[in-house]
Protein backbone atom coordinates (compact mmCIF):
# COMPACT_ATOMS: atom_id res chain seq x y z
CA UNK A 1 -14.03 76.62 14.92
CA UNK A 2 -12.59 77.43 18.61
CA UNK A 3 -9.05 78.52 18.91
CA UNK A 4 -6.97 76.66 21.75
CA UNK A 5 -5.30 78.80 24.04
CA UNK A 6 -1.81 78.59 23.77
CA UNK A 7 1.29 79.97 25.46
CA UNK A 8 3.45 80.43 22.42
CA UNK A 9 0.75 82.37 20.61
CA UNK A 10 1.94 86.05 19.61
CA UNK A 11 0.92 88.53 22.56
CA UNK A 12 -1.09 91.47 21.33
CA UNK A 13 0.68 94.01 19.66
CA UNK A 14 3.14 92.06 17.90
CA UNK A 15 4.66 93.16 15.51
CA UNK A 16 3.70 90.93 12.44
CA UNK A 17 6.45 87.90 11.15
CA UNK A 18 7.11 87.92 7.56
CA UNK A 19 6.17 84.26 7.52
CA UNK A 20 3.15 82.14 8.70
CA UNK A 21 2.96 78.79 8.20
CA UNK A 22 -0.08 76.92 7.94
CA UNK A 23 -0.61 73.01 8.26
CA UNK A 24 -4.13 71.36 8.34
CA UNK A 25 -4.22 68.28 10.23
CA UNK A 26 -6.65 65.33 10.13
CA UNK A 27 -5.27 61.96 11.91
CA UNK A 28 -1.91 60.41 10.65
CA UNK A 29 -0.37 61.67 14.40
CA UNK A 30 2.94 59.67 13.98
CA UNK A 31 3.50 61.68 10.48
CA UNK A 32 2.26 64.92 12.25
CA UNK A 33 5.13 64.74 15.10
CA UNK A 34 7.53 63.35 12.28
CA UNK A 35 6.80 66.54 10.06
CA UNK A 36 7.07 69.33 12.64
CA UNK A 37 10.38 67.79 13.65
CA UNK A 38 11.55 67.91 10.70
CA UNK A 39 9.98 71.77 9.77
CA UNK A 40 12.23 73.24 13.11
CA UNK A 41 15.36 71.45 12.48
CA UNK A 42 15.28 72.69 9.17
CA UNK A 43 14.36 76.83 9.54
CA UNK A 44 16.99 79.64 8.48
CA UNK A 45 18.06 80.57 11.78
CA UNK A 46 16.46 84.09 12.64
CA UNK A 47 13.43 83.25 10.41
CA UNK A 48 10.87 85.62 10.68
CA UNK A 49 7.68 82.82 11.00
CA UNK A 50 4.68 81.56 12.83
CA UNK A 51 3.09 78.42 12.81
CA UNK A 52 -0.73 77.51 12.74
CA UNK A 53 -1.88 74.37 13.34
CA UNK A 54 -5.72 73.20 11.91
CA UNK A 55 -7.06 70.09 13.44
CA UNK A 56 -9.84 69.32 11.08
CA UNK A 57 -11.66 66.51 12.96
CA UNK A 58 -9.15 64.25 13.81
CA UNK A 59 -10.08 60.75 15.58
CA UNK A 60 -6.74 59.89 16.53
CA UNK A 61 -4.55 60.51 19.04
CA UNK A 62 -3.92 64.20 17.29
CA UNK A 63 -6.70 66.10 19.37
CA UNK A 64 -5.35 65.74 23.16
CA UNK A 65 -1.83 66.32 21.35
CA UNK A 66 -2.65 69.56 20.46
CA UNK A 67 -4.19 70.69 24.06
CA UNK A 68 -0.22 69.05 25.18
CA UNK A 69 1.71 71.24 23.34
CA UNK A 70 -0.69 73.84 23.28
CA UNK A 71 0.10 74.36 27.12
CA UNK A 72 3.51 73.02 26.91
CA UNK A 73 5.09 74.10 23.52
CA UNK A 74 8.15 72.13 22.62
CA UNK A 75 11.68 74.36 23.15
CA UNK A 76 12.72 75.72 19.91
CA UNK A 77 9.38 76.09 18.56
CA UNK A 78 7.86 78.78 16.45
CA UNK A 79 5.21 81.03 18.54
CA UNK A 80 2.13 78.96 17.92
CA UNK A 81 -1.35 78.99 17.19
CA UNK A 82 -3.96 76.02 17.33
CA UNK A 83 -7.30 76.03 15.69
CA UNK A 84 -9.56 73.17 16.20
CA UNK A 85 -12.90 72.69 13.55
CA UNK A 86 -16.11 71.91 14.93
CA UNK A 87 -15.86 68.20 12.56
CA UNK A 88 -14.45 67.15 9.51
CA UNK A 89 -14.24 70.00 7.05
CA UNK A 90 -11.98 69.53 4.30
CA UNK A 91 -8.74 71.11 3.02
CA UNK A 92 -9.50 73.97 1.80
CA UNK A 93 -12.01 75.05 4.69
CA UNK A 94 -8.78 74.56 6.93
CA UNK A 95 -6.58 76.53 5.18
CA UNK A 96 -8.66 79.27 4.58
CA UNK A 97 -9.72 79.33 8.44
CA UNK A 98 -5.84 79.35 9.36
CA UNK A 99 -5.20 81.73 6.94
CA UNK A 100 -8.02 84.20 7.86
CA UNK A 101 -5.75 84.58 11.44
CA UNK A 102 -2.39 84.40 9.54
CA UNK A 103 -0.26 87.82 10.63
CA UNK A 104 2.69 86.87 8.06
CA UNK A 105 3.24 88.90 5.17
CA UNK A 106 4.20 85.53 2.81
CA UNK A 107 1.90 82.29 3.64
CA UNK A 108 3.64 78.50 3.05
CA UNK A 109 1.16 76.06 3.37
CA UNK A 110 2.35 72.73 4.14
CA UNK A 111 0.58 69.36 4.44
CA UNK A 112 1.57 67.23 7.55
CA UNK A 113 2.60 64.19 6.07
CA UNK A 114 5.93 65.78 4.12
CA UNK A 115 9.29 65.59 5.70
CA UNK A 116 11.27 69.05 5.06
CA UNK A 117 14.98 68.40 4.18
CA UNK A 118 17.86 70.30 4.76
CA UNK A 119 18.46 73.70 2.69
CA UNK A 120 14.10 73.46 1.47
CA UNK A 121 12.66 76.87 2.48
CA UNK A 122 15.29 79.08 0.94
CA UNK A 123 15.03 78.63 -2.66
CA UNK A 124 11.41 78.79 -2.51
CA UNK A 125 11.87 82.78 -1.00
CA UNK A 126 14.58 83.42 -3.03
CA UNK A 127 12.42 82.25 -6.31
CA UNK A 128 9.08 84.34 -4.93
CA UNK A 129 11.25 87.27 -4.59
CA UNK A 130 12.86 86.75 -7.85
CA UNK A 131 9.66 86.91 -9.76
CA UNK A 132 8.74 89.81 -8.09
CA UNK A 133 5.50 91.53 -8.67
CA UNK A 134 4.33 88.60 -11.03
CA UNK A 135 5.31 86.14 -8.68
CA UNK A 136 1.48 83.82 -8.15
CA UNK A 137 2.40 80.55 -6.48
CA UNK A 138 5.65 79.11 -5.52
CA UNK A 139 5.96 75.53 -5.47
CA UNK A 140 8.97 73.01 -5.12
CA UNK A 141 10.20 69.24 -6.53
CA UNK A 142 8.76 66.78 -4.06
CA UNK A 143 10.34 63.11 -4.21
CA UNK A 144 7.72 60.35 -2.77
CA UNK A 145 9.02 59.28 0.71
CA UNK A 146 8.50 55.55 0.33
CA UNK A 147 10.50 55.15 -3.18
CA UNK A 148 12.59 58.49 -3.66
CA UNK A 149 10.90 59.08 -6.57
CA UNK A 150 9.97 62.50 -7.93
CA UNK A 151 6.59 62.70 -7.63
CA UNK A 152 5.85 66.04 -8.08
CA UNK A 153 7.82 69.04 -10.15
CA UNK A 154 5.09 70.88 -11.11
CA UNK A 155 1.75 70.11 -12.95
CA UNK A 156 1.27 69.96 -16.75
CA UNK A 157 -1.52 68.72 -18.90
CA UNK A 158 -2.37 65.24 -20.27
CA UNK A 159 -3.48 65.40 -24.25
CA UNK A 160 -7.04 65.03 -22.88
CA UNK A 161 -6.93 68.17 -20.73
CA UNK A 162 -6.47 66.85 -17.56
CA UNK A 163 -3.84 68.13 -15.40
CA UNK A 164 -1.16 65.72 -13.86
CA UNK A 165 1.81 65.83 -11.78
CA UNK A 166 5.21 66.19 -13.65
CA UNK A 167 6.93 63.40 -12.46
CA UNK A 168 10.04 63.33 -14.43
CA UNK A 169 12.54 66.43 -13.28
CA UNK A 170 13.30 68.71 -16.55
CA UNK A 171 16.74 70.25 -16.92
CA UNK A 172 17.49 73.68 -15.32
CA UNK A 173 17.73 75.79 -18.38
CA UNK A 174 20.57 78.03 -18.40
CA UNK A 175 20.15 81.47 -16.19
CA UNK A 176 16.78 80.09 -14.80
CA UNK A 177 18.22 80.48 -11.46
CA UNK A 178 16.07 76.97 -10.08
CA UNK A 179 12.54 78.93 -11.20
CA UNK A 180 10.65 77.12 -13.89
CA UNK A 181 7.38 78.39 -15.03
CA UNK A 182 4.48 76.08 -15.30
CA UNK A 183 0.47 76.04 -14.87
CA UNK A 184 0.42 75.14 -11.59
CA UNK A 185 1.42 73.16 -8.34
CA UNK A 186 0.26 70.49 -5.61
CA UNK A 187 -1.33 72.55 -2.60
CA UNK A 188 1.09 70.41 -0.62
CA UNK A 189 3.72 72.62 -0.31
CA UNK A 190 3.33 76.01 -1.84
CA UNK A 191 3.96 79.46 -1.25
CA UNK A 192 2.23 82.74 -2.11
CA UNK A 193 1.80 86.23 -0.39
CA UNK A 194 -1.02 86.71 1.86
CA UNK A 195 -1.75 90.06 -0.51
CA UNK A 196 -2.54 87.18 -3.40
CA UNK A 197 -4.41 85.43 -1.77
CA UNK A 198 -6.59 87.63 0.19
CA UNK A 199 -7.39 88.97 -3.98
CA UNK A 200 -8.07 85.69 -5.02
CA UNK A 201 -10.56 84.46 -1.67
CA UNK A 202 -8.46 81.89 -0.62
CA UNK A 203 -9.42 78.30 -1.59
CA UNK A 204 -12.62 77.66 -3.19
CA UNK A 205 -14.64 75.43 -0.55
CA UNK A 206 -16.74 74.23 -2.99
CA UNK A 207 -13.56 71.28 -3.79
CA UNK A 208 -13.43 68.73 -1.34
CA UNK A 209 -9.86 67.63 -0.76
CA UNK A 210 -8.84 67.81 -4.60
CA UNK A 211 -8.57 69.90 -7.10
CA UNK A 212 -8.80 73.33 -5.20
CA UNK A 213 -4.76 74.29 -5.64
CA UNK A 214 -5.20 74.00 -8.93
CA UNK A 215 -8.28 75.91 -9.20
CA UNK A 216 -6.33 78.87 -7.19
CA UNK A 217 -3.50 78.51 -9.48
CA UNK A 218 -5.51 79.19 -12.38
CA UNK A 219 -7.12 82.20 -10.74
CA UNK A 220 -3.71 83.10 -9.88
CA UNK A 221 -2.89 83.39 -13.59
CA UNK A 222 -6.56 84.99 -14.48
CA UNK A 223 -4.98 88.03 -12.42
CA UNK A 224 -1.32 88.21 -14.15
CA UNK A 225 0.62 86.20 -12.13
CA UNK A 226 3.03 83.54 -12.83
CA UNK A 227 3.38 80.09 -10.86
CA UNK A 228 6.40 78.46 -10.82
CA UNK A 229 8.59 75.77 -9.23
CA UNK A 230 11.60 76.78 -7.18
CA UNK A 231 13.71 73.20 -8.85
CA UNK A 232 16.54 73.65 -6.02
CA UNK A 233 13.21 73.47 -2.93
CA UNK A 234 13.06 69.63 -2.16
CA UNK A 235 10.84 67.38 0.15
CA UNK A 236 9.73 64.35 0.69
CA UNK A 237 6.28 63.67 1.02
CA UNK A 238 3.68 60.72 2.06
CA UNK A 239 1.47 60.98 -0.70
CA UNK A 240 -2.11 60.96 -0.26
CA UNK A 241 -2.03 59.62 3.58
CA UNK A 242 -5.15 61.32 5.22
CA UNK A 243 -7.77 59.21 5.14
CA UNK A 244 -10.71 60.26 2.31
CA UNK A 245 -7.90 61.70 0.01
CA UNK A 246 -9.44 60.54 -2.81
CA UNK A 247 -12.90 59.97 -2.24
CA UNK A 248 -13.94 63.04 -4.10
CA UNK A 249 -11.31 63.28 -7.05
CA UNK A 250 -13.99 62.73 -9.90
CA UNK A 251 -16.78 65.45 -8.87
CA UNK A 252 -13.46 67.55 -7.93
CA UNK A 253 -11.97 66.84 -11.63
CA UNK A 254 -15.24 67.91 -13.29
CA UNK A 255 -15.55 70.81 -11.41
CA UNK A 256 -12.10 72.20 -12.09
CA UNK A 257 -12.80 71.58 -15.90
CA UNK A 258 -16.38 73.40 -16.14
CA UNK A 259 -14.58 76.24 -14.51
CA UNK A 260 -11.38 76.54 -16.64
CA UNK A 261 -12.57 74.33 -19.87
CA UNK A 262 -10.68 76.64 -22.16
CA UNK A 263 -7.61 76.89 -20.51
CA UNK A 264 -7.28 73.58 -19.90
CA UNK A 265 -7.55 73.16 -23.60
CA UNK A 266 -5.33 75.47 -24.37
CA UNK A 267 -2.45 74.29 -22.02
CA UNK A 268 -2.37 70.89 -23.33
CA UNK A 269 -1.74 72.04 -26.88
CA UNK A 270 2.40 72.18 -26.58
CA UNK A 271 1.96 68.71 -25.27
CA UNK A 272 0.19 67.59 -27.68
CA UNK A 273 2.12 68.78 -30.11
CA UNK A 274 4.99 67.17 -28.35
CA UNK A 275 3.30 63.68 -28.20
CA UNK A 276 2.34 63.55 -31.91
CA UNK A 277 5.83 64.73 -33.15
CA UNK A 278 7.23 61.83 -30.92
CA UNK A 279 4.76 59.60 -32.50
CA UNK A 280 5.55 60.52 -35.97
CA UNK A 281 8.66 60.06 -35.60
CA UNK A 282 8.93 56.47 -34.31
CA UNK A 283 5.87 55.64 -36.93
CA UNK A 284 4.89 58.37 -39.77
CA UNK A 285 1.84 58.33 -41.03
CA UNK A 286 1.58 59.75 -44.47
CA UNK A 287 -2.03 60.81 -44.34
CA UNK A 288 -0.84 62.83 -41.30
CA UNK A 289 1.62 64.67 -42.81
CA UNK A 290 0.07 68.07 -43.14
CA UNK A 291 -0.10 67.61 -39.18
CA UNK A 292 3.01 66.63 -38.58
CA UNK A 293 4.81 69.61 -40.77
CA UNK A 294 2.70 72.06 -39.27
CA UNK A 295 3.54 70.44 -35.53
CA UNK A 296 7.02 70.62 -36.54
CA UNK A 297 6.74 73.78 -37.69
CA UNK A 298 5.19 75.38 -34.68
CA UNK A 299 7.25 73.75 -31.84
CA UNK A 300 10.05 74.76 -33.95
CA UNK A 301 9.08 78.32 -33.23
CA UNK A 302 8.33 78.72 -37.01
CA UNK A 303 4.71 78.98 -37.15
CA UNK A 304 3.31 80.79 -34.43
CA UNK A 305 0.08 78.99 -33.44
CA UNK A 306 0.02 75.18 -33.10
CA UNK A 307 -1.92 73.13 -35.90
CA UNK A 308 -6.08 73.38 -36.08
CA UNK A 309 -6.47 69.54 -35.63
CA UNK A 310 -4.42 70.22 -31.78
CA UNK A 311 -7.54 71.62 -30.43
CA UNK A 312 -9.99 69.67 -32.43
CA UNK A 313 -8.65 66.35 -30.74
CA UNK A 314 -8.14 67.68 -27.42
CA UNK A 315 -11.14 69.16 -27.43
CA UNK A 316 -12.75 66.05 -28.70
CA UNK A 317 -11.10 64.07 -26.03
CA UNK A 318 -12.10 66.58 -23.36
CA UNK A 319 -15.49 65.81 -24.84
CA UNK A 320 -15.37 62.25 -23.93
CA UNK A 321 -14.14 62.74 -20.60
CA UNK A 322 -17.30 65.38 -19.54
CA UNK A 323 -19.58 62.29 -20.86
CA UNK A 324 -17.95 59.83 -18.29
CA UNK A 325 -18.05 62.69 -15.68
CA UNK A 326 -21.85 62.83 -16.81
CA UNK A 327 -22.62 59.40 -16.52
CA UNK A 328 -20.28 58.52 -13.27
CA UNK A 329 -21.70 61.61 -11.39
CA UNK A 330 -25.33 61.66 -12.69
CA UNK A 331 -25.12 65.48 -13.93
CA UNK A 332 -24.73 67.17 -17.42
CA UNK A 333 -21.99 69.20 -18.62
């Protein structure tokens, strides 16, 4: 890694901003410029920030880009630091290299395909500082910038375990002030103090581009912390445009459920519950009644742990997903 001189960059001695943002780069240029347009027409004015800039290998044009504004920073712009990686190293290398330099006392990291809208970055603050001392990560809705679509309002769990984007927008629940609690959230756009994450070590470099925000996020609630969308925080975002993206997403998926088997189970038991109630309703199944009462029952609030057969068949479906893992990736569970 080699840092680019830069004539923006803090001089020695500064006294630290309260904000440093952090966006890896690798190719996708046009959605680079398009993104850190849209990031300085949209700051608080006065904002307290930095900005640091990862180019992770890039073939494009992004590489003598960087050495331009890295001599020539554009007017307006947030001082400025460039980091360039020796080749291709991943997401969460990239952030964790950035964030090793970061100065700010809260760190927003940001992929460089999103485009920041109007009135974004506020509501995500003002829902960090409203948790407080349990506040873990901070994430926001983000709509997908072809369609308009939500696409991402958290994460919750699929009745096999697996965690997936919420991509329908759940009512704002009366004195929730925009912050909804939930197991996690995309990497993409998410905020967290430095403190946190200098506990936790950062992203776990053993995930390659996948799966390592939610690994953090459930170390993030291993130490007491809560994560939580800030519903009022919205973006748009090109989802999955670096190139690779996916490449990795089944090793990446088994690892994340070796590591946190259990509470994966354990979170997808409300939606389970949820699912067969649904189910029942629309078609009951008198040999499931017993099931059904006791899902009732406990999603009711009425019975305070869910029925036995909720685990059983999540954790039977878990089950079949490790064997696919085994037999796609050529390792054992």
């Amino acid at each position: 890694m080699r840092l680019l001189p830069c004539s923006s960059a803090p001089p020695p001695g500064a006294l630290p901003p309260r904000l440093s943002l952090i966006v890896p780069l690798y190719n996708c240029l046009g959605l680079t410029t398009a993104m850190l347009a849209s990031l300085h027409a949209t700051l608080p004015p006065g904002i307290s920030a930095e900005l640091l800039l990862v180019d992770d290998g890039s073939k494009d044009g992004t590489p003598a880009w960087l050495e331009e504004i890295a001599a020539r920073p554009p007017a307006g712009w947030l001082p400025l630091r460039i980091l360039v990686n020796e080749r291709n190293r991943g997401f969460a290398v990239s952030n964790n290299r950035a964030a090793a330099l970061a100065r700010g006392e809260l760190l927003l990291l940001l992929n460089n395909d999103l485009v920041l809208l109007p009135g974004w970055l506020e509501p995500l603050l003002a829902a960090h500082r409203r948790l407080g001392a349990s506040a873990g990560l901070v994430g926001n809705v983000q709509l997908d910038a072809a369609t308009g679509a939500v696409d991402h309002a958290g994460l919750e769990l699929t009745l096999s375990g697996k965690p997936v984007h919420t991509r329908v927008l759940p009512p704002e629940r009366a004195g929730s002030h925009g912050v909804r609690i939930v197991p996690a959230v995309t990497g993409a756009c998410v905020l967290l103090s430095r403190a946190l994450w200098e506990e936790l070590g950062g992203f776990d470099e053993g995930y390659v581009n996948g799966g390592e925000d939610i690994d953090l996020a459930y170390r993030t609630r291993a130490v007491g912390r809560v994560n939580a969308v800030a519903q009022h925080s919205v973006v748009r975002h090109h989802v999955s445009s670096s190139p690779g993206r996916k490449a990795r997403d089944e090793h990446n998926s088994r690892r994340l459920a070796l590591r946190w088997r259990q509470q994966l189970l354990a979170d997808s038991l409300v939606p389970w519950c949820r699912a067969h109630l649904a189910e029942a309703w629309i078609e009951p199944d008198q040999q499931e009644y017993l099931v059904t009462l006791r899902t009732a029952a406990f999603l009711a609030g009425l019975r305070r742990t869910p029925p036995p057969e909720a685990s059983l068949r999540v954790a039977r479906a878990m089950r079949r997903e490790f064997a696919r893992w085994d037999e796609l990736c050529g390792q054992s569970a």
